[in-house]
N, C-alpha and C. Protein backbone atom coordinates (compact mmCIF):
# COMPACT_ATOMS: atom_id res chain seq x y z
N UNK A 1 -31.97 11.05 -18.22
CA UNK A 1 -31.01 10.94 -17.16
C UNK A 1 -29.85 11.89 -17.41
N UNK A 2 -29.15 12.15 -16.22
CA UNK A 2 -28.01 13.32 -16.60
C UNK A 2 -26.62 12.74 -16.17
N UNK A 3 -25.48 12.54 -16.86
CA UNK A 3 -24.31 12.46 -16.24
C UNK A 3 -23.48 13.17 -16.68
N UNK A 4 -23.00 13.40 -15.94
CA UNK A 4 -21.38 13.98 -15.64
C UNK A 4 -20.41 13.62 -15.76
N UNK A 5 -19.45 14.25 -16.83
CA UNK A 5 -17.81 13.26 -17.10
C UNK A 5 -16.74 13.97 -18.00
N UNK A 6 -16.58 13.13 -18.65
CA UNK A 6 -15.40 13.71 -19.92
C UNK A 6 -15.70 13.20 -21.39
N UNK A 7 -15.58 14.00 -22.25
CA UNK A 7 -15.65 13.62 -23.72
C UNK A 7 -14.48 12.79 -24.03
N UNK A 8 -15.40 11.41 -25.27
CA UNK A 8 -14.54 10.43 -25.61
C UNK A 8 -15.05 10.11 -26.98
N UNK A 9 -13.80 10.12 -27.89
CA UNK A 9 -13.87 9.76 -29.05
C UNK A 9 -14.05 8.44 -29.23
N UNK A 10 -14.65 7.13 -29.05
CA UNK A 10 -14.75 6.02 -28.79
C UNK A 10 -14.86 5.22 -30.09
N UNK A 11 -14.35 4.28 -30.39
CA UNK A 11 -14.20 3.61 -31.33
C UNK A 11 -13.81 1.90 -30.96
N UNK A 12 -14.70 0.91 -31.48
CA UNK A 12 -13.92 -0.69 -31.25
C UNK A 12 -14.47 -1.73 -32.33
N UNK A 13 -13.80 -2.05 -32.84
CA UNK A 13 -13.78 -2.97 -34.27
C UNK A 13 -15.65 -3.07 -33.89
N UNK A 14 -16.19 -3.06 -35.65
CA UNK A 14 -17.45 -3.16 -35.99
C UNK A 14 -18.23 -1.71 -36.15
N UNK A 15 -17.32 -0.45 -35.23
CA UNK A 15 -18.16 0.85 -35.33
C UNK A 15 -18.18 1.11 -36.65
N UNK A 16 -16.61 1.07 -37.67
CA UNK A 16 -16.76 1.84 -38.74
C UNK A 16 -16.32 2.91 -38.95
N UNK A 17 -16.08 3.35 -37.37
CA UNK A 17 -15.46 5.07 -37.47
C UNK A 17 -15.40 5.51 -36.03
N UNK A 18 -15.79 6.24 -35.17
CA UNK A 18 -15.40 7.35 -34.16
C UNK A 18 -17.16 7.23 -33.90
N UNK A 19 -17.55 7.28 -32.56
CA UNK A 19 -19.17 7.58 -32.40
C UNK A 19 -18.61 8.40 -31.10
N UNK A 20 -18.95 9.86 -31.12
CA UNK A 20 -19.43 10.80 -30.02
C UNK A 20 -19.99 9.76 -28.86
N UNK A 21 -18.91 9.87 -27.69
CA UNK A 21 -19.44 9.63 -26.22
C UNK A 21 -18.90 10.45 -25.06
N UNK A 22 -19.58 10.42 -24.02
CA UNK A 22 -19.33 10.65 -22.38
C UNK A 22 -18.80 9.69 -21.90
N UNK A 23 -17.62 9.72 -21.03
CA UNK A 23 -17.31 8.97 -19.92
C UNK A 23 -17.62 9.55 -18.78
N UNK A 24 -18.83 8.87 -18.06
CA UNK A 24 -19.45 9.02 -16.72
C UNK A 24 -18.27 8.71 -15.41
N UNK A 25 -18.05 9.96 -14.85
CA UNK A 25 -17.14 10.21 -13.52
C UNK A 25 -17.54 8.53 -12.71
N UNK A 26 -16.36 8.44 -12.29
CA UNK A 26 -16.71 7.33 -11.00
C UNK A 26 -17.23 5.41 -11.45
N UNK A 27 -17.36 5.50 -12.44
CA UNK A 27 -17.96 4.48 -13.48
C UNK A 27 -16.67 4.04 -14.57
N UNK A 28 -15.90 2.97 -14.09
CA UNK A 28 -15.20 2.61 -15.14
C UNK A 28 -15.14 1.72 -16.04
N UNK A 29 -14.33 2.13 -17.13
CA UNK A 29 -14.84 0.92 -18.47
C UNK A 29 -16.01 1.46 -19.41
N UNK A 30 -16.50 0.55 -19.78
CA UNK A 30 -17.23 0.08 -20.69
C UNK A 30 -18.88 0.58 -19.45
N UNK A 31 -19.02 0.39 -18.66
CA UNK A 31 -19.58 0.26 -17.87
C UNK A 31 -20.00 2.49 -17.86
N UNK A 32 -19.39 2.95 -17.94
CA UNK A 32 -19.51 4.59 -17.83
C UNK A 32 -19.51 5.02 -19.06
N UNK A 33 -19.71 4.26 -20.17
CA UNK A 33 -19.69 4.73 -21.14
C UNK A 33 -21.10 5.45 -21.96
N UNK A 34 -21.42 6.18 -22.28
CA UNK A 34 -22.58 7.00 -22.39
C UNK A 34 -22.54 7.59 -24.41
N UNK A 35 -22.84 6.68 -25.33
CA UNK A 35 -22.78 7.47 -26.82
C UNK A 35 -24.04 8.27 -26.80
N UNK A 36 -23.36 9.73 -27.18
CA UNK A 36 -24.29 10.67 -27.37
C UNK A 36 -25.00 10.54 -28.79
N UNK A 37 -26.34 10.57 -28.65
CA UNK A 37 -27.41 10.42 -29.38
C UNK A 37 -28.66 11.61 -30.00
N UNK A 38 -28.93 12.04 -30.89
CA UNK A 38 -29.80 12.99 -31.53
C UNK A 38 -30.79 12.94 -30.32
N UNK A 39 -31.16 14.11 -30.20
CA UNK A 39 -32.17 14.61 -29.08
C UNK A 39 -31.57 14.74 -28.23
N UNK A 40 -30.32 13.81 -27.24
CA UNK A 40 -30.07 14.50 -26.46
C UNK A 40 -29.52 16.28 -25.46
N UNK A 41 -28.61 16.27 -24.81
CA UNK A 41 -28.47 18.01 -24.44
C UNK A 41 -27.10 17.31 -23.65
N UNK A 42 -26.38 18.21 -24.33
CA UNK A 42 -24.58 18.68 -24.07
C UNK A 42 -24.54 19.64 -23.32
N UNK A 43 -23.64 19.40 -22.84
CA UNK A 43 -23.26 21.43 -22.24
C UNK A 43 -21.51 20.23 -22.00
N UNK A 44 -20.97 21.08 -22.72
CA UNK A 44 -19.12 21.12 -23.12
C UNK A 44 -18.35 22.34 -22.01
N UNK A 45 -17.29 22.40 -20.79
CA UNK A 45 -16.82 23.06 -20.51
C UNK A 45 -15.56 23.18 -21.14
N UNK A 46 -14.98 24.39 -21.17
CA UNK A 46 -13.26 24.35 -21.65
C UNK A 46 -12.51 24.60 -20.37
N UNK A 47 -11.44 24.14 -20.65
CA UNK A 47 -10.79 24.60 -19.73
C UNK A 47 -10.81 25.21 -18.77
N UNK A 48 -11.12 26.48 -18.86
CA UNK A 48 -11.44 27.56 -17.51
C UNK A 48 -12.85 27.75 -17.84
N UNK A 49 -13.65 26.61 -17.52
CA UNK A 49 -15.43 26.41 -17.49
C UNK A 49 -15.81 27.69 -18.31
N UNK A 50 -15.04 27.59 -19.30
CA UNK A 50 -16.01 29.09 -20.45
C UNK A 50 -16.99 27.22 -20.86
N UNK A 51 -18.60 27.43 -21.74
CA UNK A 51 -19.28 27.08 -22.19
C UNK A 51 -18.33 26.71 -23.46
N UNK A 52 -18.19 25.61 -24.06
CA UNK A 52 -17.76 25.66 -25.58
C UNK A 52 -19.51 24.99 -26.19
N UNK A 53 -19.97 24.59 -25.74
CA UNK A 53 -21.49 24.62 -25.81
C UNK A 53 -22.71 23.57 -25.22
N UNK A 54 -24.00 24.29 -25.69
CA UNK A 54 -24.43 23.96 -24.86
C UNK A 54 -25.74 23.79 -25.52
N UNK A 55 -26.42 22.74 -26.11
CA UNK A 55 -27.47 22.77 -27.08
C UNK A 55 -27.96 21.42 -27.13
N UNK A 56 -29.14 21.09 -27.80
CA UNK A 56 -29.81 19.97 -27.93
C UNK A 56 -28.84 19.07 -29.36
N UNK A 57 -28.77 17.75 -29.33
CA UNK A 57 -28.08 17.01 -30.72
C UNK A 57 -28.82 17.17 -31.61
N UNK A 58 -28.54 17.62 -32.69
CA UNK A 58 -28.95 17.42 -33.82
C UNK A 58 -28.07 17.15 -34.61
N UNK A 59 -28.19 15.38 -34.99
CA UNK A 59 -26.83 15.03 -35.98
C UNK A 59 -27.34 15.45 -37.34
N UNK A 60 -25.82 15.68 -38.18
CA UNK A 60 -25.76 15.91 -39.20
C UNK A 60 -25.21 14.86 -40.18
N UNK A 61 -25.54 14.02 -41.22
CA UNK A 61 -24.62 12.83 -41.80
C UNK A 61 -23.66 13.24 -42.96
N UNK A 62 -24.14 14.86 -43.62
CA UNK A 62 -22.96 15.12 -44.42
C UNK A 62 -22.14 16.04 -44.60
N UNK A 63 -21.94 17.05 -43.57
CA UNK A 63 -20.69 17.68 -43.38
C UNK A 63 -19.69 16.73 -42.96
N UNK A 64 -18.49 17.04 -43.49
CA UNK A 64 -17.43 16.04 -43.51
C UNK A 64 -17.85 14.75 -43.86
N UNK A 65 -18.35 14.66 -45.49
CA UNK A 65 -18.75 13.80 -46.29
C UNK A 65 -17.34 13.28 -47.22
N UNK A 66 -17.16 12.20 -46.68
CA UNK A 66 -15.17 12.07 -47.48
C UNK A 66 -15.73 10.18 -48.44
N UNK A 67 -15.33 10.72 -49.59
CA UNK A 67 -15.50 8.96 -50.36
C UNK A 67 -14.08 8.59 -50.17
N UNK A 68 -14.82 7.24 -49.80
CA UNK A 68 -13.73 6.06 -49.59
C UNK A 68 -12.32 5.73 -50.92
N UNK A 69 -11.40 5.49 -50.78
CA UNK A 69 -10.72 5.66 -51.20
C UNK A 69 -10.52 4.56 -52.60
N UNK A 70 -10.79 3.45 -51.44
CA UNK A 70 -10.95 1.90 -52.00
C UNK A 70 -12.24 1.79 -52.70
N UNK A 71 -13.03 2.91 -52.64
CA UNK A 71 -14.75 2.46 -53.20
C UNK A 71 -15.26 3.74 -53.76
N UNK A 72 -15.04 4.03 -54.70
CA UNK A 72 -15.46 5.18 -55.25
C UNK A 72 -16.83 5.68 -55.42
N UNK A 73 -17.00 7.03 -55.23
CA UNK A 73 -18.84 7.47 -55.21
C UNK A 73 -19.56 6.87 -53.31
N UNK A 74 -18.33 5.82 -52.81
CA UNK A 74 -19.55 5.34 -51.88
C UNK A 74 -18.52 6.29 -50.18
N UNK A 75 -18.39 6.55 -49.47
CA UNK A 75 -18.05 7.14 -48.74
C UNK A 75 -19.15 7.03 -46.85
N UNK A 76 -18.41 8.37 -46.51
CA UNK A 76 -19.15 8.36 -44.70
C UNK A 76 -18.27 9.58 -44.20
N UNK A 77 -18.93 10.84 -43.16
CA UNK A 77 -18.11 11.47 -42.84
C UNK A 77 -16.62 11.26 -42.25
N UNK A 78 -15.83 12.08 -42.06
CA UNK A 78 -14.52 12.14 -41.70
C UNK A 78 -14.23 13.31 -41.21
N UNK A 79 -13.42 13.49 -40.32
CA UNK A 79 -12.83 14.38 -39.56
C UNK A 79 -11.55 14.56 -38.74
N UNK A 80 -10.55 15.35 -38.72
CA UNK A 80 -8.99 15.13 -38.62
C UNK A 80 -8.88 13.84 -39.29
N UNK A 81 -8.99 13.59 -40.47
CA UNK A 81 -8.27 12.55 -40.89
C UNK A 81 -8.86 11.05 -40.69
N UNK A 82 -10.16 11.01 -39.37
CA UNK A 82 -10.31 9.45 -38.83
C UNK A 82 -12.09 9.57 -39.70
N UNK A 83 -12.49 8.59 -39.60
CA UNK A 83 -14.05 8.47 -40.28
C UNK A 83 -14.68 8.61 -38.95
N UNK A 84 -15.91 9.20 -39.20
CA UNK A 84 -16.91 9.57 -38.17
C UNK A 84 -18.27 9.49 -38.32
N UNK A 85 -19.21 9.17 -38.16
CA UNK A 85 -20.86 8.78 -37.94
C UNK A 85 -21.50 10.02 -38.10
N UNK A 86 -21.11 11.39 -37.66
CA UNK A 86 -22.02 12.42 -37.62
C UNK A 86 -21.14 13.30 -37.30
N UNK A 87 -21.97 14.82 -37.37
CA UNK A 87 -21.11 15.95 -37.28
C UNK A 87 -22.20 16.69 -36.50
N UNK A 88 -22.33 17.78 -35.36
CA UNK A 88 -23.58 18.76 -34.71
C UNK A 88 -23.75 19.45 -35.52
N UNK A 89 -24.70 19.45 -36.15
CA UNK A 89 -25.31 20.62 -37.18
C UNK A 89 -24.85 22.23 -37.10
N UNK A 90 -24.59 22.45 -37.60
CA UNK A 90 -24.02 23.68 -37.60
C UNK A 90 -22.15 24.07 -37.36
N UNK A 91 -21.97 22.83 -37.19
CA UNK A 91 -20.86 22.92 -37.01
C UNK A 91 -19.68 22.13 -38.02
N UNK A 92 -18.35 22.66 -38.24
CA UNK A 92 -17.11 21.77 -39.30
C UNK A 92 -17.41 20.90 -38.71
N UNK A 93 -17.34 19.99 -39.42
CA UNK A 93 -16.09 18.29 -38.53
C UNK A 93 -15.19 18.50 -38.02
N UNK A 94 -14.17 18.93 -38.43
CA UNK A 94 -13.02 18.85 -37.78
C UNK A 94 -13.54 19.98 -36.39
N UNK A 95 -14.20 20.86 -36.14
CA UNK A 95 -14.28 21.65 -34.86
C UNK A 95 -14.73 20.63 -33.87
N UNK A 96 -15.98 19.82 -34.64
CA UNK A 96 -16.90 19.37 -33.74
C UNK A 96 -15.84 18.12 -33.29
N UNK A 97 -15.33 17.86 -33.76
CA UNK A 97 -14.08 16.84 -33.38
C UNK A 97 -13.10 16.89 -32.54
N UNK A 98 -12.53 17.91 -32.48
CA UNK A 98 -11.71 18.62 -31.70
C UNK A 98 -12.49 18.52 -30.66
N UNK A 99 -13.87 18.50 -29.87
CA UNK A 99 -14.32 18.45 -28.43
C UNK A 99 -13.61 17.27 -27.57
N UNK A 100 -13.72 16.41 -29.07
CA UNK A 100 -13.89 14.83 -28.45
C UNK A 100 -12.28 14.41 -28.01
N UNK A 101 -11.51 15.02 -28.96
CA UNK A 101 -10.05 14.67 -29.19
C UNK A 101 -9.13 15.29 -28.56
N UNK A 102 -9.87 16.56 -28.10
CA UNK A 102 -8.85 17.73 -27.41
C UNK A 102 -7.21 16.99 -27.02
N UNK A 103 -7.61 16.22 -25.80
CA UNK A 103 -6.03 15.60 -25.23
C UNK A 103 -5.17 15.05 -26.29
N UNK A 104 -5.37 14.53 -27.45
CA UNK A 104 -4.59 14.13 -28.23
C UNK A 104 -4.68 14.55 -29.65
N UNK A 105 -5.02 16.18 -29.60
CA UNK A 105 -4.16 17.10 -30.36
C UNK A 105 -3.02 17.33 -30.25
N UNK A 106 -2.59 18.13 -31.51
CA UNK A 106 -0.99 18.23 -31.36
C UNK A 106 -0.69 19.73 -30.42
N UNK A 107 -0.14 19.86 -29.50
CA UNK A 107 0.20 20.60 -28.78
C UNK A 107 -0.89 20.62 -27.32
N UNK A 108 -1.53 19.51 -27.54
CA UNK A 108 -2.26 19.01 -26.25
C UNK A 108 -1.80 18.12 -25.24
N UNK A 109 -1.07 17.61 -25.17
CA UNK A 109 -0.36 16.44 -24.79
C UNK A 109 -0.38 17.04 -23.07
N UNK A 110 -0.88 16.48 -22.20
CA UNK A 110 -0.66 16.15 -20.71
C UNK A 110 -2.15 16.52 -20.59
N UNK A 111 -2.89 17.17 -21.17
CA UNK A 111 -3.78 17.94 -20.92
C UNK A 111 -5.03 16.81 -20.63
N UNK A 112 -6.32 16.92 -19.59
CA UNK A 112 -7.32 16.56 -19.55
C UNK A 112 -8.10 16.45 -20.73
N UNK A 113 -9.42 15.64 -20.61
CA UNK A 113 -9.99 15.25 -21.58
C UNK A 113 -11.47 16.44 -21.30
N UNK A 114 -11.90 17.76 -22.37
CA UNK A 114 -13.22 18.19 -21.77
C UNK A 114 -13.90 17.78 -20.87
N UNK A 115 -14.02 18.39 -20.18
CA UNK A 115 -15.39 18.17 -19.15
C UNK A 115 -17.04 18.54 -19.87
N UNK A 116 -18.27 17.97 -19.76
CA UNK A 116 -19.19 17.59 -19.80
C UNK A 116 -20.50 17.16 -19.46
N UNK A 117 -21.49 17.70 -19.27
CA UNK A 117 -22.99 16.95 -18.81
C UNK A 117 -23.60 16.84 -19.80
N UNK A 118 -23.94 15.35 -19.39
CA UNK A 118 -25.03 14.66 -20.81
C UNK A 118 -26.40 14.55 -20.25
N UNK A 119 -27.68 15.07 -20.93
CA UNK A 119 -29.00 14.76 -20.58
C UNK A 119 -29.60 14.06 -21.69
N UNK A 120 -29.62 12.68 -21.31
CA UNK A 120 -30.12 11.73 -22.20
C UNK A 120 -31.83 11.86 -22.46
N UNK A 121 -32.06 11.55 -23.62
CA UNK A 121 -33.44 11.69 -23.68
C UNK A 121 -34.56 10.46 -23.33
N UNK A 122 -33.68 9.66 -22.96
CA UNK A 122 -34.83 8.19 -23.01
C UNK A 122 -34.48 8.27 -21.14
């Protein structure tokens, strides 16, 4: 299936960290919420619809591999600072992070959240 929306860094007690999602246009809540999943297909616009990309998921579990602070040797990725589930192969954490977070970077502030089409694989 394909939707259309905005990138969301989504997080709610029990995740553990940040899981990559879509918020589906027109669909609010919980209800438009779309976590992007290995196999699926992104295509990321910027700002002035340049491509920031556009490729099939392939998660990665240890770029931005950070041990826990409280638990030594045992850890989970991280990125700007927050814990995160996965990183797109080929890419930093912190870049691949920045898709999700754009509006609430520092010197982002008023700004929209990426635009987005998700082609789910199931």
């Amino acid at each position: 299936m394909k939707f259309i929306g905005s990138l969301e860094p989504f997080f709610e007690t029990g995740c553990e960290g940040f899981v990559w999602a879509l918020l589906e246009d027109e669909k609010p809540g919980l209800d438009g919420l779309h976590v992007i999943e290995e196999g699926d297909r992104l295509k990321v616009y910027g700002e002035n619809d340049e491509i920031l990309f556009d490729d099939e998921i392939i998660c990665d579990y240890h770029i931005g591999w950070t041990e826990y602070p409280q638990n030594p040797g045992h850890g989970q990725p991280s990125a700007l600072g927050k814990w995160i589930h996965w990183t797109q192969k080929g890419w930093q954490a912190d870049d691949w992070a920045k898709l999700f977070f754009y509006p609430y970077l520092e010197g982002n502030e008023g700004k929209q959240a990426l635009r987005a089409e998700l082609i789910t694989r199931a």
